[in-house]
N, C-alpha and C. Protein backbone atom coordinates (compact mmCIF):
# COMPACT_ATOMS: atom_id res chain seq x y z
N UNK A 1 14.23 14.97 -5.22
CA UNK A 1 13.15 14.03 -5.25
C UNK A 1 12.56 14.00 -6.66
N UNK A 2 12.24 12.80 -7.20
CA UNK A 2 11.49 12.56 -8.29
C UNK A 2 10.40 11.87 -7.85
N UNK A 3 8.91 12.63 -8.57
CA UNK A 3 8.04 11.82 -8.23
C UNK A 3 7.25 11.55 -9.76
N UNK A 4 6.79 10.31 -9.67
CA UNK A 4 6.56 9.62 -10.98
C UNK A 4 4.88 9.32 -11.16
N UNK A 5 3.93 10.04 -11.80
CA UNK A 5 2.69 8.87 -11.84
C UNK A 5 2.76 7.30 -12.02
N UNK A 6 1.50 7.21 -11.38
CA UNK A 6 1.27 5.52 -11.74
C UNK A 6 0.00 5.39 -12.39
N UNK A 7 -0.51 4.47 -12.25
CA UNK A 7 -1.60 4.06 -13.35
C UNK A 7 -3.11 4.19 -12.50
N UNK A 8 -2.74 3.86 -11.30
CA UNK A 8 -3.99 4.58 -10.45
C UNK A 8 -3.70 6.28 -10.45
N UNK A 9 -4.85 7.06 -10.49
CA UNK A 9 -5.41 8.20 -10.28
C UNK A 9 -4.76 8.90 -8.98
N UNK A 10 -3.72 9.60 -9.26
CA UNK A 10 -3.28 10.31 -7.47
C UNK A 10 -2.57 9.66 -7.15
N UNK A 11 -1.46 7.87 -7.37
CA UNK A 11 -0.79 7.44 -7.00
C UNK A 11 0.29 7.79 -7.24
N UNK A 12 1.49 7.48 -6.71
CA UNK A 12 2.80 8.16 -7.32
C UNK A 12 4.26 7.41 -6.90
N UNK A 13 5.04 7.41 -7.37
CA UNK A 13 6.71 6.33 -7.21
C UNK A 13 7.42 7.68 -7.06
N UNK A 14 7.85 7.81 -5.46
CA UNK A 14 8.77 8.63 -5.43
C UNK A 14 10.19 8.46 -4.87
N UNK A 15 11.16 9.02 -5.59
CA UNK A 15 12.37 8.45 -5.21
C UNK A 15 13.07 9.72 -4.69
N UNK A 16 14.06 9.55 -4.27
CA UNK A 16 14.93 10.22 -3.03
C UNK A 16 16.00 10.18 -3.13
N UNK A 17 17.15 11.25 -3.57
CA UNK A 17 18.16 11.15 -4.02
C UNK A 17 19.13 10.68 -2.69
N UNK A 18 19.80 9.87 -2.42
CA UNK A 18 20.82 9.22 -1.31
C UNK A 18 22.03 10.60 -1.36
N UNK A 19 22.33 10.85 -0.05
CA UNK A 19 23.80 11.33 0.03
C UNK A 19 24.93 10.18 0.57
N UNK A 20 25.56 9.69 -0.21
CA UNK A 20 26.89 8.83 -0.04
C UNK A 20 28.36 9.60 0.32
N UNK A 21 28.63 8.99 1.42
CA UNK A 21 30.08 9.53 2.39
C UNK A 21 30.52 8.05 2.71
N UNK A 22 31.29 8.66 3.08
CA UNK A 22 32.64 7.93 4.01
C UNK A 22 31.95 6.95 5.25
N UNK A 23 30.86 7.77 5.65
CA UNK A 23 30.03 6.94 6.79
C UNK A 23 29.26 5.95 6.54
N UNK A 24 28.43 5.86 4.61
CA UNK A 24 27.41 5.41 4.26
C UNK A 24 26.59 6.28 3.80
N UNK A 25 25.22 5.81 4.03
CA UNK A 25 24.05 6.47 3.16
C UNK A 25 23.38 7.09 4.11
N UNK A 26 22.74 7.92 3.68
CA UNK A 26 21.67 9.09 4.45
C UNK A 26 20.48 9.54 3.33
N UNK A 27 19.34 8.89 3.22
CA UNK A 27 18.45 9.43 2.91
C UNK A 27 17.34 10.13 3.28
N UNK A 28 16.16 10.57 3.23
CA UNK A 28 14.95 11.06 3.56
C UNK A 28 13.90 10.09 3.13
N UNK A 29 13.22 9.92 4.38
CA UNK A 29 12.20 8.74 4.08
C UNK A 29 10.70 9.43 3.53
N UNK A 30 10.72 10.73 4.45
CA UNK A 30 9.55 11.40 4.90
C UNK A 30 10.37 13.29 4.26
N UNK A 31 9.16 13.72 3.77
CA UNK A 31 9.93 15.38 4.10
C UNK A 31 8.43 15.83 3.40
N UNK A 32 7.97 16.82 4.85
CA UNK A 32 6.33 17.21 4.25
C UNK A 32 6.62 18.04 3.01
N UNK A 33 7.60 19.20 3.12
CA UNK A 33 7.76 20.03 2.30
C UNK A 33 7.74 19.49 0.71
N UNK A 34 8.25 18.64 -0.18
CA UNK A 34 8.55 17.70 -0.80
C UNK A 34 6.67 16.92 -1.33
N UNK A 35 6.39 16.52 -0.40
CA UNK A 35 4.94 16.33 -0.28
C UNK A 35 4.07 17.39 -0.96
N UNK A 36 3.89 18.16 -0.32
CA UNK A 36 2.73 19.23 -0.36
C UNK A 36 3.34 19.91 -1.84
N UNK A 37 4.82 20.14 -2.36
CA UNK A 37 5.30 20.41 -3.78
C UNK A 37 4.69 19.21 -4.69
N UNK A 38 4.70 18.23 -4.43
CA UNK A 38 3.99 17.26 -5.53
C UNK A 38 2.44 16.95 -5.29
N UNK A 39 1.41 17.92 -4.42
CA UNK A 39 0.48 17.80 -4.51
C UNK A 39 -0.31 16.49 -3.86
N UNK A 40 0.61 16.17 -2.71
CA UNK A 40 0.16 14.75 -1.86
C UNK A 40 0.09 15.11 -0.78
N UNK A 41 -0.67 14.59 -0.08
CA UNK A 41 -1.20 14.58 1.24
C UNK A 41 -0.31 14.11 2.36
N UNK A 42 0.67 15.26 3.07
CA UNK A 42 1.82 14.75 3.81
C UNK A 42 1.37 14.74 5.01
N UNK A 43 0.20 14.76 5.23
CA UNK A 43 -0.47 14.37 6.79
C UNK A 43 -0.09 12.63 7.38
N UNK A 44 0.42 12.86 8.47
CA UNK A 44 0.94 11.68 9.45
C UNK A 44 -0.15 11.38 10.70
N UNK A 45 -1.12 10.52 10.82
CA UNK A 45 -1.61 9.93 11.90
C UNK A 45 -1.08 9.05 12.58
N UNK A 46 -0.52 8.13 11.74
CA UNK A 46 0.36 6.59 12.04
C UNK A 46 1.74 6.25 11.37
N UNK A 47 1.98 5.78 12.11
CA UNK A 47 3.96 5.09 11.34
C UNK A 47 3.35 3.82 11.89
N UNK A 48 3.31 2.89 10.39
CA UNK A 48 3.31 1.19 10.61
C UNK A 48 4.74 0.83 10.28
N UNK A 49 5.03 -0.86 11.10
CA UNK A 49 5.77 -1.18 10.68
C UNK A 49 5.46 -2.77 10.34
N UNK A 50 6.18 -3.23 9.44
CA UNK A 50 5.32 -4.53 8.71
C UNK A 50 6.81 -5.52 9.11
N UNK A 51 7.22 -6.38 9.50
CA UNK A 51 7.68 -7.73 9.53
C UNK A 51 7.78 -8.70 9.12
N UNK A 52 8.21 -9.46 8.11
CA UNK A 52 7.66 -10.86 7.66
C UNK A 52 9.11 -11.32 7.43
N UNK A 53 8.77 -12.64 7.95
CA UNK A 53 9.94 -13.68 8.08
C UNK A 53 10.14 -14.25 6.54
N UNK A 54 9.31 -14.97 6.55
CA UNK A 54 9.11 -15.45 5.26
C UNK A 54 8.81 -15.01 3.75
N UNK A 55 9.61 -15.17 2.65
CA UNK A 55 9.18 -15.11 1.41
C UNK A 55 7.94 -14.87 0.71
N UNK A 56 6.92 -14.71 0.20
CA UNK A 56 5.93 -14.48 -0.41
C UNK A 56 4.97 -14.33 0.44
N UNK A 57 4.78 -13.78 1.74
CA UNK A 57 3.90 -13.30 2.36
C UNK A 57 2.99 -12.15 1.52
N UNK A 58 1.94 -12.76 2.10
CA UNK A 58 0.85 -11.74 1.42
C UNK A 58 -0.04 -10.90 2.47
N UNK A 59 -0.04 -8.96 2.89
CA UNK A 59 -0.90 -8.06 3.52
C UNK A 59 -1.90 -7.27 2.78
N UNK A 60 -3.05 -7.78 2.94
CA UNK A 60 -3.35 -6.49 1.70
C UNK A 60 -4.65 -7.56 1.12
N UNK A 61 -5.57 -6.99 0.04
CA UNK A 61 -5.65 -5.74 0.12
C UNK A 61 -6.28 -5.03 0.80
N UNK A 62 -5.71 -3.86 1.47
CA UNK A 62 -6.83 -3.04 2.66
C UNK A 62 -6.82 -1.56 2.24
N UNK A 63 -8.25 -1.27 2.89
CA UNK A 63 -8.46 0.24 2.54
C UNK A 63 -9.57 0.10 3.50
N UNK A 64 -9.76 1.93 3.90
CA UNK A 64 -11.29 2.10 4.73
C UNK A 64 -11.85 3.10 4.61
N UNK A 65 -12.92 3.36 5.08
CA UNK A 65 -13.88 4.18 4.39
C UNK A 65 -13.50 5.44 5.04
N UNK A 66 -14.30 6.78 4.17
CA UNK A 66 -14.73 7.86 4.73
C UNK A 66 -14.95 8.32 6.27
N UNK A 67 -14.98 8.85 7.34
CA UNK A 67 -14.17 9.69 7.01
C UNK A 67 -12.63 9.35 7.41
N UNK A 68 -12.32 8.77 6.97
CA UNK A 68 -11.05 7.90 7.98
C UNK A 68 -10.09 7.61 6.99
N UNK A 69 -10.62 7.52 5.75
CA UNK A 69 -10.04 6.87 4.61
C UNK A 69 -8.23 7.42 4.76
N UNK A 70 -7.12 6.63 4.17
CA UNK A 70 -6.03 6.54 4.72
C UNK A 70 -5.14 6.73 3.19
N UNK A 71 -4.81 7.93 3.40
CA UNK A 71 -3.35 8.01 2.31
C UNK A 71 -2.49 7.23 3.14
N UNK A 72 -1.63 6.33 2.30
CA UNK A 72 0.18 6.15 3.19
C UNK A 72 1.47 6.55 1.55
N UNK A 73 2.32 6.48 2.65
CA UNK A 73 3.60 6.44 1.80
C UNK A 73 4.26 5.09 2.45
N UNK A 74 4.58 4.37 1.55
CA UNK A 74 5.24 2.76 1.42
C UNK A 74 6.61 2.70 1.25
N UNK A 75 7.41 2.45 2.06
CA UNK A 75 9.14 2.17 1.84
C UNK A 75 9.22 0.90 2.53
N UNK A 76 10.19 0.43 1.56
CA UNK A 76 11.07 -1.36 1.90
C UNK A 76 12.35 -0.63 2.64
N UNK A 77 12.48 -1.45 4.28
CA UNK A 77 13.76 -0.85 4.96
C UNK A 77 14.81 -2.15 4.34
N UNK A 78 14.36 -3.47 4.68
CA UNK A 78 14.76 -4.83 4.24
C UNK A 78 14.06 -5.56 3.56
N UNK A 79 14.92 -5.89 2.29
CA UNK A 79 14.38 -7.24 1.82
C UNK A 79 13.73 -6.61 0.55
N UNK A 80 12.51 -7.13 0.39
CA UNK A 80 11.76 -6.55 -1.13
C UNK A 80 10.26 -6.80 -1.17
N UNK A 81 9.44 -5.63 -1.65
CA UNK A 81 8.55 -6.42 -2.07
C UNK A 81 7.48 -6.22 -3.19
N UNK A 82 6.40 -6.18 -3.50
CA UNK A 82 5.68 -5.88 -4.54
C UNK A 82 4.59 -5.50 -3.79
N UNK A 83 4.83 -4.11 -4.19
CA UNK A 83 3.84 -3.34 -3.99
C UNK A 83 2.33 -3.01 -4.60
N UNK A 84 1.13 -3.26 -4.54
CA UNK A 84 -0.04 -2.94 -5.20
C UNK A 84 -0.98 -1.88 -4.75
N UNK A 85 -1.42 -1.54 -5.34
CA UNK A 85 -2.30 -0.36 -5.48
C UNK A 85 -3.85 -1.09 -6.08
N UNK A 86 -5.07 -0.96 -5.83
CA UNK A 86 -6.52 -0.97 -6.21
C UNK A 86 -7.02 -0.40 -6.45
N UNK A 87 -7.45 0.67 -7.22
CA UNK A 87 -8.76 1.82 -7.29
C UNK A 87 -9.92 0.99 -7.09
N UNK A 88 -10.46 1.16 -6.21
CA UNK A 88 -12.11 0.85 -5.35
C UNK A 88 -13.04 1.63 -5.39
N UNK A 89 -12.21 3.27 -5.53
CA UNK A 89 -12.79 4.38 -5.54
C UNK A 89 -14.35 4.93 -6.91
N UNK A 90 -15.24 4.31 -6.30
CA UNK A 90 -15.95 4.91 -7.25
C UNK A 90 -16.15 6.18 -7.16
N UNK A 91 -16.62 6.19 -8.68
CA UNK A 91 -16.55 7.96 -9.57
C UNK A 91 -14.96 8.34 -9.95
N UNK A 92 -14.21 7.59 -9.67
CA UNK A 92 -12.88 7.58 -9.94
C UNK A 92 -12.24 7.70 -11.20
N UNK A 93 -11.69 8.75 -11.93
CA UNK A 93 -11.28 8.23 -13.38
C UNK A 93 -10.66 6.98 -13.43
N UNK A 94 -9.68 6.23 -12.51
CA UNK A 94 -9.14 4.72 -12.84
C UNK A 94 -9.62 3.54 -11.69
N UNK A 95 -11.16 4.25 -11.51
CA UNK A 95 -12.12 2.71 -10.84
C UNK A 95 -11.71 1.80 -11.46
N UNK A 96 -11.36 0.46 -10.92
CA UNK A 96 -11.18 -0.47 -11.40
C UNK A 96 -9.36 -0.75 -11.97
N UNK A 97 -9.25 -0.05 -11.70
CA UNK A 97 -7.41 -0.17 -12.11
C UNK A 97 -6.91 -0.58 -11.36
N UNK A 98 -5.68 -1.44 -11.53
CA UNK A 98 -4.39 -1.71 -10.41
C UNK A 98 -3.43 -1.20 -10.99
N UNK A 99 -1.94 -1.17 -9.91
CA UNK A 99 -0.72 -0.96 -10.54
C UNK A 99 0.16 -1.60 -9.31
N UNK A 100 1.06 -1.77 -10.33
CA UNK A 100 2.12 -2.19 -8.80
C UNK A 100 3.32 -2.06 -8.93
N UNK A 101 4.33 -1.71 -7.63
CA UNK A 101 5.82 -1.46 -8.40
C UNK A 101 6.69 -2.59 -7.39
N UNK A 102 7.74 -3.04 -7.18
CA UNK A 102 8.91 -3.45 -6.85
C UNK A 102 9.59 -2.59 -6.10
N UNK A 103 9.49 -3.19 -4.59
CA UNK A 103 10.51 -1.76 -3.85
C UNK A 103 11.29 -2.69 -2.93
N UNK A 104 12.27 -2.18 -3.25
CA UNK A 104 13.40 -2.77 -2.17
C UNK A 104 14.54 -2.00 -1.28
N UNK A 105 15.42 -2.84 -0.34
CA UNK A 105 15.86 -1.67 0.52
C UNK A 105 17.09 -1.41 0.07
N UNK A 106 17.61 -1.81 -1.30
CA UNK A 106 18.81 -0.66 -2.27
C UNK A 106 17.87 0.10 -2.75
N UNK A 107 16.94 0.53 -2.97
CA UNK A 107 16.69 2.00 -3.83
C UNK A 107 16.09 2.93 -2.86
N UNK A 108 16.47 3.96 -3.13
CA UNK A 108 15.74 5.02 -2.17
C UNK A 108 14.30 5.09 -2.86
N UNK A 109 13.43 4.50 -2.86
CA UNK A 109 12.08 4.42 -3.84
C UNK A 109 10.86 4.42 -2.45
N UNK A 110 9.53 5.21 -2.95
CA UNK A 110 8.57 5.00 -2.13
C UNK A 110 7.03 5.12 -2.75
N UNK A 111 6.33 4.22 -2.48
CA UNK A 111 4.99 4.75 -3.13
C UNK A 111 3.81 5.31 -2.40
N UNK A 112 3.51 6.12 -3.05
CA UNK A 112 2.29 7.25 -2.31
C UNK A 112 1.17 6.38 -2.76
N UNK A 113 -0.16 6.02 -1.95
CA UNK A 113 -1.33 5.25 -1.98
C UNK A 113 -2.21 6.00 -1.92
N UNK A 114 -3.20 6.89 -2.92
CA UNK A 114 -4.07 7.86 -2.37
C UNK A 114 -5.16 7.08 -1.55
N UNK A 115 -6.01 8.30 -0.73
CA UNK A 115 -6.62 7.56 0.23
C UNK A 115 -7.86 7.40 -0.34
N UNK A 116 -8.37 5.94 0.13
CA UNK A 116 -9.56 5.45 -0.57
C UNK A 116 -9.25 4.06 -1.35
N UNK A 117 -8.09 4.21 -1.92
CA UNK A 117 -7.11 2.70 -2.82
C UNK A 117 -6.88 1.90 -1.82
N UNK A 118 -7.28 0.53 -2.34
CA UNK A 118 -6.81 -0.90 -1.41
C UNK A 118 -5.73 -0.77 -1.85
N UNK A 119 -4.54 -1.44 -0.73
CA UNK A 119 -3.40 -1.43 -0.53
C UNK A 119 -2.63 -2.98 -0.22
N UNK A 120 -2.19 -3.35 -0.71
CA UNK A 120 -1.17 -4.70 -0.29
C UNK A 120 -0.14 -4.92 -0.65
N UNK A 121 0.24 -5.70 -0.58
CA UNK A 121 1.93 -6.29 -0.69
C UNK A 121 2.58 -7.38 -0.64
N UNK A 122 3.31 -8.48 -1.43
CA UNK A 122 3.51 -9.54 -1.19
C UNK A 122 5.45 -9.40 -1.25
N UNK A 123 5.97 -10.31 0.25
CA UNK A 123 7.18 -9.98 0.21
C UNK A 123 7.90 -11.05 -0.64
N UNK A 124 9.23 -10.40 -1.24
CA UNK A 124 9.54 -11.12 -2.47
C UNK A 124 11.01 -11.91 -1.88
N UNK A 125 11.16 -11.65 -0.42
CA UNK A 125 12.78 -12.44 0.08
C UNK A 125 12.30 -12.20 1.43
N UNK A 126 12.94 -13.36 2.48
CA UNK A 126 13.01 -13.28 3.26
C UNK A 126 13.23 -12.23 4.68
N UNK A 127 12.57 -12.14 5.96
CA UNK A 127 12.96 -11.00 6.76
C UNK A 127 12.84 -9.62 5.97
N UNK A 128 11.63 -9.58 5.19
CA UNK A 128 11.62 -8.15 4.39
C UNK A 128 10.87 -7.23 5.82
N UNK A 129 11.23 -6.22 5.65
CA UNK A 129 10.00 -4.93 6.54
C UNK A 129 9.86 -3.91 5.42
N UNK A 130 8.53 -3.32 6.13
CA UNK A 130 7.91 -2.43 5.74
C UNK A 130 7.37 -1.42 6.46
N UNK A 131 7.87 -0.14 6.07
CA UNK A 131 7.21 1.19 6.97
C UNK A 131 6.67 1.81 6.12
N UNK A 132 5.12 2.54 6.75
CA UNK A 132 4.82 3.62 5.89
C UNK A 132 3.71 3.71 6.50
N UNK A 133 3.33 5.23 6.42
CA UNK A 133 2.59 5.88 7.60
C UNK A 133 1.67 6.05 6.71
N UNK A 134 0.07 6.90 7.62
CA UNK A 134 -1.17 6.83 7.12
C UNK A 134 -1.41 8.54 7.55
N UNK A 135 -2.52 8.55 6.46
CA UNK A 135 -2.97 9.69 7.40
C UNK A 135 -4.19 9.70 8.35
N UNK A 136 -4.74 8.91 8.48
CA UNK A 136 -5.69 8.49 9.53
C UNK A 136 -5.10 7.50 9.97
N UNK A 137 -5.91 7.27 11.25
CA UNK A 137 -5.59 6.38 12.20
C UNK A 137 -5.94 4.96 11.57
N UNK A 138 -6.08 4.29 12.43
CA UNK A 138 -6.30 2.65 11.90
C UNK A 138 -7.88 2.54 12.79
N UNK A 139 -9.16 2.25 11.93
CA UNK A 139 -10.25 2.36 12.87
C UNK A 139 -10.81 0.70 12.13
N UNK A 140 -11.01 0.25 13.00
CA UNK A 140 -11.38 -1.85 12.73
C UNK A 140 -12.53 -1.64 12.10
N UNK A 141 -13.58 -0.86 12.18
CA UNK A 141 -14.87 -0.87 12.27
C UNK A 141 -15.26 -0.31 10.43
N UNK A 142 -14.18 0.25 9.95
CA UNK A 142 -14.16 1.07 8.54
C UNK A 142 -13.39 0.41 7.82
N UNK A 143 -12.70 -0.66 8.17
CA UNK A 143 -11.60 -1.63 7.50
C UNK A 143 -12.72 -2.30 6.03
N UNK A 144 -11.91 -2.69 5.46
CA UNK A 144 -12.16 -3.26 4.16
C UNK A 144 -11.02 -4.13 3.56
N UNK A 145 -11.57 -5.53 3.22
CA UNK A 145 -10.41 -6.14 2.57
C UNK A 145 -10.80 -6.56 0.58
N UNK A 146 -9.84 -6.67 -0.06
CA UNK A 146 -10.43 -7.25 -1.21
C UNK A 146 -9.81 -8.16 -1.48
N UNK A 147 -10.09 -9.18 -2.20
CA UNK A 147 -9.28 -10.44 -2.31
C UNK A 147 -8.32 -10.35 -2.89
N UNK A 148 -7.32 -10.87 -2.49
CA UNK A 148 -5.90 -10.82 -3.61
C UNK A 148 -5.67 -11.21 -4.92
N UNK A 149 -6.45 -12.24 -5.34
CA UNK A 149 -6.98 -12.73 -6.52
C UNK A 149 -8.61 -12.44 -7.30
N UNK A 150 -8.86 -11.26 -6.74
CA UNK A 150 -9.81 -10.89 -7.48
C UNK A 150 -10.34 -10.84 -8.83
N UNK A 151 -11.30 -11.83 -9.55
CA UNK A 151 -11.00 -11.65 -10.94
C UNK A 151 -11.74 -10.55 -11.42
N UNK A 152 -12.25 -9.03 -11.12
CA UNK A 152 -12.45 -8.22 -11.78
C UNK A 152 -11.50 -7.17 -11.77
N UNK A 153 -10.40 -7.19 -10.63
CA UNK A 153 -9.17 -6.69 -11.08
C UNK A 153 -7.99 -7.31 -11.85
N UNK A 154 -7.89 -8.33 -11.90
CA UNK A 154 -6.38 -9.45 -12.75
C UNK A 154 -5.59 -9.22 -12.24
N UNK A 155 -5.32 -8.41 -11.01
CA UNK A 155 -3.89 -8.60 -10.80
C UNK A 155 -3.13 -9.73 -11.30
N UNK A 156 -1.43 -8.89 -11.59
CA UNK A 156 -0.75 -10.12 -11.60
C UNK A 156 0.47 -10.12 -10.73
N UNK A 157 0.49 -11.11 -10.04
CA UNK A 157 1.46 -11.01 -8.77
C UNK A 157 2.16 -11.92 -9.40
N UNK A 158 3.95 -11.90 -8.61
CA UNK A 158 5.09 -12.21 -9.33
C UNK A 158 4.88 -14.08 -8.93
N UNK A 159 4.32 -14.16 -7.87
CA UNK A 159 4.55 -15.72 -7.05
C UNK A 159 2.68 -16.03 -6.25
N UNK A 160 2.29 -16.70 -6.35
CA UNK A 160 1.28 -17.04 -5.13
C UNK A 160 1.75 -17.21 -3.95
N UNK A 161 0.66 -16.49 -2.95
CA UNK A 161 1.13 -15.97 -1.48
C UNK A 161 1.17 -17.59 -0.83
N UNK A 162 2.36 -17.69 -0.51
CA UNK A 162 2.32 -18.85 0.59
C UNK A 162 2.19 -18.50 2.11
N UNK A 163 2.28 -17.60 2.50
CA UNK A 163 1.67 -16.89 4.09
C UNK A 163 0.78 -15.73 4.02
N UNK A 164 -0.48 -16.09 4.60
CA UNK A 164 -1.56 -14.90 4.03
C UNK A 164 -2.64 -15.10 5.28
N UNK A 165 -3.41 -13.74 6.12
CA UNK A 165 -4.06 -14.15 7.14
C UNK A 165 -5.51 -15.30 6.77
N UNK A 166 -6.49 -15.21 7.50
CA UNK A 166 -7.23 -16.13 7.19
C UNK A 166 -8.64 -14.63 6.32
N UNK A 167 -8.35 -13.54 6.95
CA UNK A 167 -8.82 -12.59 6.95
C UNK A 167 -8.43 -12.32 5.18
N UNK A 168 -7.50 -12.02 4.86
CA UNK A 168 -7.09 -11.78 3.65
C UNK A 168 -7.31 -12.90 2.74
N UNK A 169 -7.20 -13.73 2.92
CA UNK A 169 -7.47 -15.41 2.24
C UNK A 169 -9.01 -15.58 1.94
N UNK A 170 -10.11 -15.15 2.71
CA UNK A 170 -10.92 -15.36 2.35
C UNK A 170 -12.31 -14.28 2.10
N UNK A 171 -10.95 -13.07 1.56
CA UNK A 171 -12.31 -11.48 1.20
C UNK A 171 -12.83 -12.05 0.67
N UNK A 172 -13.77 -11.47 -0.37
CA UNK A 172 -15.04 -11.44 -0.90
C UNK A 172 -13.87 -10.97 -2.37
N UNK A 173 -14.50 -11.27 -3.63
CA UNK A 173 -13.82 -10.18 -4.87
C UNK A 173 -15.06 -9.03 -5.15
N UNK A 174 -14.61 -8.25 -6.24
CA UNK A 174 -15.36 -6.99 -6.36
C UNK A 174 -16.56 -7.52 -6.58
N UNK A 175 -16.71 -8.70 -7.51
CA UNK A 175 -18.34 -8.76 -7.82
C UNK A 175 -18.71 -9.04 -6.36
N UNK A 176 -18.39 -9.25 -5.45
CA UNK A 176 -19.58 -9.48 -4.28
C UNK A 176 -19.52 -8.36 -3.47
N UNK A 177 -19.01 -6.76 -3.67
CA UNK A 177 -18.68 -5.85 -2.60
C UNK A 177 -19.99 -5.00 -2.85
N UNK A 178 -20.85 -5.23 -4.05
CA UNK A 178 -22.09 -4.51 -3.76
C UNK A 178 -21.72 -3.12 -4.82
N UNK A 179 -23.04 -2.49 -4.43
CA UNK A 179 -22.89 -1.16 -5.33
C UNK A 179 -22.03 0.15 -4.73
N UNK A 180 -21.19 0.08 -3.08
CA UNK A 180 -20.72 1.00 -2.67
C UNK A 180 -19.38 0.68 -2.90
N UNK A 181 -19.04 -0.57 -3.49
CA UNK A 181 -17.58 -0.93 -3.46
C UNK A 181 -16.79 -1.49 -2.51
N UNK A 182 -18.12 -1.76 -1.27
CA UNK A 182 -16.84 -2.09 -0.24
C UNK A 182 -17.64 -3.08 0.63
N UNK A 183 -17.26 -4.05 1.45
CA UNK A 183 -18.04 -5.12 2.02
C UNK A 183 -17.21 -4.42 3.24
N UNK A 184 -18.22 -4.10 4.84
CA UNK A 184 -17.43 -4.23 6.16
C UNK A 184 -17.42 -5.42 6.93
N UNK A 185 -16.28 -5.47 7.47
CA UNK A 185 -16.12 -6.46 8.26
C UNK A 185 -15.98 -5.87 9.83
N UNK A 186 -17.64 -5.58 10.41
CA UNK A 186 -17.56 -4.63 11.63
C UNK A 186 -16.86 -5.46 12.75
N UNK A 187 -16.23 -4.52 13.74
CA UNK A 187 -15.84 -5.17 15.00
C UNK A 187 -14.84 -6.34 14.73
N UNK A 188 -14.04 -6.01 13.82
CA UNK A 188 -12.94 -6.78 13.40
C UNK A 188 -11.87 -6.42 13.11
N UNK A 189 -10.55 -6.48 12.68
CA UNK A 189 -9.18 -5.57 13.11
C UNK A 189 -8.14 -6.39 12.27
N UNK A 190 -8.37 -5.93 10.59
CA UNK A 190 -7.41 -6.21 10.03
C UNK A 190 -6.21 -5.69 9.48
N UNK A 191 -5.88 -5.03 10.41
CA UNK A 191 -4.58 -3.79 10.04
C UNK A 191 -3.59 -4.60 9.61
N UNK A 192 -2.69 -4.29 8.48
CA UNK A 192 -1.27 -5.10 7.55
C UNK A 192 -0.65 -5.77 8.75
């Protein structure tokens, strides 16, 4: 395993060496041991799995609060997509940072999301999925979205989302999340 910083604080690109035979490929998606050696949080509450038919779908960005707040690890089984990362995290050395990588289902590649970072993804080909587990549960009530086009982060995404919920389409950006960083949307259930 190689694991790589990223440009958010605690995030990380980790890759997974493939064993190739006669049968095909066999990798490791998950291995706590591996985890807890690179200093990440290999706690499992949830295994999501993400679906999208269509091209440039846009999930994200989501994160939730304390005490619930959600590390995942991100792998492309099919298809591709672009992965982002948010620091939201105030007191954070990279508040205010994004990063994002390209993961698809030829590379054994995965990204670690520390918990507290908005999280999204826009798929870059058709019938892409996405797995990657949390370490808290999914609670509606602690959910948080940020806009995908936020102009105090710049993201830059490869395409504009042509499939995006109505939920994600119309967050709030950072200037309107207030001084805690985060706007709730109680009694509402925007899981990827």
């Amino acid at each position: 395993m190689k694991v790589t910083p990223l440009a958010v604080d605690g995030a990380r690109l980790i890759a997974s060496i493939p064993h190739d035979d006669h049968r095909g490929r066999f990798s490791r998606l998950f291995c706590r041991a591996w985890m807890q050696q690179a200093g990440l949080d290999p706690t499992v509450a949830q295994i999501n799995h993400s679906q999208s038919s269509a091209p440039f779908t846009l999930r994200g960005l989501h994160w939730q609060d304390q005490p619930h707040a959600e590390a995942k690890l991100v792998t492309c089984l099919a298809g591709a997509i672009y992965d982002v990362i948010a620091d939201v995290r105030p007191g954070s050395p990279s508040f205010g940072a994004w990063c994002a990588v390209s993961l698809d289902a030829g590379r054994n590649e995965a990204v670690y999301v520390p918990a507290g970072c908005a999280h999204g993804f826009l798929t870059l080909m058709p019938d892409s999925q996405v797995v990657y587990t949390s370490s808290e549960p999914h609670v509606p009530g602690l959910q948080h979205i940020l806009r995908w086009d936020d102009p105090g982060f710049g993201i830059e995404w490869p395409a504009r989302p042509a499939v995006l919920s109505a939920a994600d389409r119309d967050a709030p950006d950072r200037e309107g999340l207030g001084k805690s960083g985060a706007v709730r949307f109680p009694n509402k259930d925007f899981d990827a």
